[in-house]
C-alpha atoms as a PDB file:
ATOM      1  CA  UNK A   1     109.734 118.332  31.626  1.00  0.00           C
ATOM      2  CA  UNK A   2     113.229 117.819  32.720  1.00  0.00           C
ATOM      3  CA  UNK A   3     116.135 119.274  31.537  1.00  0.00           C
ATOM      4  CA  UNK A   4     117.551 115.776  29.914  1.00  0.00           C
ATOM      5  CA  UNK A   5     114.373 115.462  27.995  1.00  0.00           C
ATOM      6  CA  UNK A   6     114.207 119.261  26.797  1.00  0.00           C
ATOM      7  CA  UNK A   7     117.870 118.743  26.152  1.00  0.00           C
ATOM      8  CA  UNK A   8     117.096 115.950  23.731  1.00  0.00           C
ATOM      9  CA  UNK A   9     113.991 116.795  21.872  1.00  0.00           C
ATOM     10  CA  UNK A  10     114.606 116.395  18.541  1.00  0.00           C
ATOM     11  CA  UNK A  11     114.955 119.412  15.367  1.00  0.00           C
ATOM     12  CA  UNK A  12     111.722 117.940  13.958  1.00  0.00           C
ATOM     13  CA  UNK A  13     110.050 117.456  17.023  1.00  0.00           C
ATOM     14  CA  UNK A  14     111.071 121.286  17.879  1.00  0.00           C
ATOM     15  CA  UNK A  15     109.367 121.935  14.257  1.00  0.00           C
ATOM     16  CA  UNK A  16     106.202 120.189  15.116  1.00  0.00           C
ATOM     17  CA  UNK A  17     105.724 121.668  18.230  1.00  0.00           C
ATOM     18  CA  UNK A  18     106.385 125.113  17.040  1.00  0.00           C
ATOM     19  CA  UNK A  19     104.212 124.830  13.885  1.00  0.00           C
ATOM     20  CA  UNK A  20     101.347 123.873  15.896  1.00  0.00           C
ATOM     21  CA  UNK A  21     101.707 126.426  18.586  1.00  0.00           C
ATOM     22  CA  UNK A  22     101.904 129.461  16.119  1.00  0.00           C
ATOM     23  CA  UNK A  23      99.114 127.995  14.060  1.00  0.00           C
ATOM     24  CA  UNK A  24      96.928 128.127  17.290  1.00  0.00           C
ATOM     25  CA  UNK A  25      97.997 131.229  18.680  1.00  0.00           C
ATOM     26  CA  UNK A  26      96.802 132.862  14.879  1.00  0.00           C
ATOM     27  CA  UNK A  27      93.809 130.673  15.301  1.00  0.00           C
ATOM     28  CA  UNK A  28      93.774 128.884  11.651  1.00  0.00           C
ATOM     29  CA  UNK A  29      92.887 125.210  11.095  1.00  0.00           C
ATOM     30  CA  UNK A  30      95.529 122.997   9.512  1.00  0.00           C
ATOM     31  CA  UNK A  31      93.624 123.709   6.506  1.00  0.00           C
ATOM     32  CA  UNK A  32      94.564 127.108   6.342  1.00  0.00           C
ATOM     33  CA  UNK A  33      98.009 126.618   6.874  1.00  0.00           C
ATOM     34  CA  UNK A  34      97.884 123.890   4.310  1.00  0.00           C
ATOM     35  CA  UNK A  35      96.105 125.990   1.860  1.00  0.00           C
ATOM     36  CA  UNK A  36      98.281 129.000   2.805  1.00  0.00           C
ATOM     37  CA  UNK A  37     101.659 126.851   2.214  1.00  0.00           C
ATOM     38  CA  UNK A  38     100.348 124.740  -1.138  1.00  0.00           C
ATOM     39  CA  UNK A  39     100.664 121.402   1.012  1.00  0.00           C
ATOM     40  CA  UNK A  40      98.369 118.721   1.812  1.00  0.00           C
ATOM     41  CA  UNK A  41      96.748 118.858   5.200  1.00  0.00           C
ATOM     42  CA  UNK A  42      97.408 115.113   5.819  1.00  0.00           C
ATOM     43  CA  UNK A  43     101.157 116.508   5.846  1.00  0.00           C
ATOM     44  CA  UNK A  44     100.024 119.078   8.374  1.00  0.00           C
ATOM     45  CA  UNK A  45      98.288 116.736  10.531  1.00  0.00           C
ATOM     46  CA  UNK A  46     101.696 114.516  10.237  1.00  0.00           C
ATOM     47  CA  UNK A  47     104.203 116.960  10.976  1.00  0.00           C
ATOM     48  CA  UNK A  48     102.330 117.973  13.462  1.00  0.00           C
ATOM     49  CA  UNK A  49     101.645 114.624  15.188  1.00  0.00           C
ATOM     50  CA  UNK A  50     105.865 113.917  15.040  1.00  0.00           C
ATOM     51  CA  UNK A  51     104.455 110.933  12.781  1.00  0.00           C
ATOM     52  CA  UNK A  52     107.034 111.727   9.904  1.00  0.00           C
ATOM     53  CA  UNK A  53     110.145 113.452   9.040  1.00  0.00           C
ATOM     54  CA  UNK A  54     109.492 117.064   7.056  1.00  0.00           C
ATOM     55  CA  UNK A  55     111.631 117.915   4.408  1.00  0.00           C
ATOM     56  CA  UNK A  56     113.832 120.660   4.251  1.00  0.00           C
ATOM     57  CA  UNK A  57     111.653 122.005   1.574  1.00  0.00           C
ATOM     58  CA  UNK A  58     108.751 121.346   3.132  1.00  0.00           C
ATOM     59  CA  UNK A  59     109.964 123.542   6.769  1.00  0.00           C
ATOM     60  CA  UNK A  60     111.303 126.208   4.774  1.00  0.00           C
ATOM     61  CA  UNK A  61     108.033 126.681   3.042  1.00  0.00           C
ATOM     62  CA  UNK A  62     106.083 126.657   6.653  1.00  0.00           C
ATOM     63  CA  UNK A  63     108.340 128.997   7.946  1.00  0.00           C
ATOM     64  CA  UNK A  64     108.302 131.220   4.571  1.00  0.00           C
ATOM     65  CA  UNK A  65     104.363 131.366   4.987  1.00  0.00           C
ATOM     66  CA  UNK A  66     104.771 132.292   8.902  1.00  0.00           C
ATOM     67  CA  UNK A  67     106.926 134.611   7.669  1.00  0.00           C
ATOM     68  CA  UNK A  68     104.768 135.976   5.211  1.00  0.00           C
ATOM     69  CA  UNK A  69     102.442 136.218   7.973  1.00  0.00           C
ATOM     70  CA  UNK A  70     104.728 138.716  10.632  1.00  0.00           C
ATOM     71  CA  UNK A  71     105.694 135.139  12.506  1.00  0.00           C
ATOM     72  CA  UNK A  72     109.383 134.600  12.876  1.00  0.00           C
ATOM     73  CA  UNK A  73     110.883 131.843  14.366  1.00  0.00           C
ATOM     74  CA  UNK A  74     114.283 130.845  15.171  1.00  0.00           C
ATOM     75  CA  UNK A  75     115.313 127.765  16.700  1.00  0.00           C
ATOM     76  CA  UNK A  76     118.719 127.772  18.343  1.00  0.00           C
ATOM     77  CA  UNK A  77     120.420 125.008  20.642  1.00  0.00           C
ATOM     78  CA  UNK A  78     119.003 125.971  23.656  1.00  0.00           C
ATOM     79  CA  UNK A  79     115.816 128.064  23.041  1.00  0.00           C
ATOM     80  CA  UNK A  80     113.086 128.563  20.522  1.00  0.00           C
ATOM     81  CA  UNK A  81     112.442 131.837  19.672  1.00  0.00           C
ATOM     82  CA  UNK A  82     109.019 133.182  18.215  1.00  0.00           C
ATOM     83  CA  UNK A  83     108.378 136.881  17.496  1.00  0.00           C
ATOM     84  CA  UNK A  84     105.108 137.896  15.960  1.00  0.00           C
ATOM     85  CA  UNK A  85     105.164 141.509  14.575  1.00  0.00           C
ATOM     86  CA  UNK A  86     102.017 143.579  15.049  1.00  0.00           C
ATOM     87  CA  UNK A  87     100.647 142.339  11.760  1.00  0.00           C
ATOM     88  CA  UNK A  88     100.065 139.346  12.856  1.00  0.00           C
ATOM     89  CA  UNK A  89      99.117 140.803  16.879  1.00  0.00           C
ATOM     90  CA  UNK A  90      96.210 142.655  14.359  1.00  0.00           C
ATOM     91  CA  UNK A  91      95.421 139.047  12.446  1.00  0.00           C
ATOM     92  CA  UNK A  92      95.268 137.300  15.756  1.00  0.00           C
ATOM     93  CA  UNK A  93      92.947 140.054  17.071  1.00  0.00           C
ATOM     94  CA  UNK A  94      90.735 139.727  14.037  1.00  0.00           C
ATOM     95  CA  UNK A  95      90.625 135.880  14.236  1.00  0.00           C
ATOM     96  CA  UNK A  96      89.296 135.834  17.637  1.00  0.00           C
ATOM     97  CA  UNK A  97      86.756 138.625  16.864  1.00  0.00           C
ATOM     98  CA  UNK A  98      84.681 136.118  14.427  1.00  0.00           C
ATOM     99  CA  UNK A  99      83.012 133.034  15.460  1.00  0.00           C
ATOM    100  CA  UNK A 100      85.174 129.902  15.204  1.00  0.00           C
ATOM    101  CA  UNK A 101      83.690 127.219  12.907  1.00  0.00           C
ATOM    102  CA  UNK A 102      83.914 124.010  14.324  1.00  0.00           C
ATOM    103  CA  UNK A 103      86.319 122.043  11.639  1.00  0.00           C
ATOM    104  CA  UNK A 104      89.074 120.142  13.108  1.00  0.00           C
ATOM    105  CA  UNK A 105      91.848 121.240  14.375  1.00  0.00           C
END
């Protein structure tokens, strides 16, 4: 990726990219993070998929539940920032000790 096209990527495209990387790297479906933040996994898949426009509401609740979880992120101008504290290191750890079901992603 050039630096034009990181340079104009979007807030909600930042968002979308973001929420699906942390919700990989902590290995739930986008039915647990729907079921974790009270929203519909169509809006998951959505948001996700840059096929809408989140609402404020709607981020701030994703990014409470991350929170929640020992996942902060910041998104600044020029970087995105993601920190995961060693609760979530510990959930990650756990996640990848069990089997994976074979749901969709």
């Amino acid at each position: 990726m050039n630096t034009e096209s990181q340079s104009s990527l979007s807030f909600n495209a930042q968002i979308a990219l973001v929420i699906r990387a942390v919700r990989t790297a902590l290995a739930w479906s986008q039915q647990d993070l729907a079921t974790k933040a009270n929203i519909s996994k169509p809006t998951i898949a959505r948001l996700e998929s840059m096929s809408m426009s989140p609402r404020a509401d709607t981020i701030n609740n994703l990014l409470n539940v991350l929170r929640a979880e020992g996942v902060e992120i910041d998104i600044l101008a020029e970087e995105v920032i993601v920190r995961f504290k060693k609760v979530a290191i510990l959930e990650l750890q756990n996640n990848l000790a069990q089997p994976k079901s074979t749901e969709d992603n």
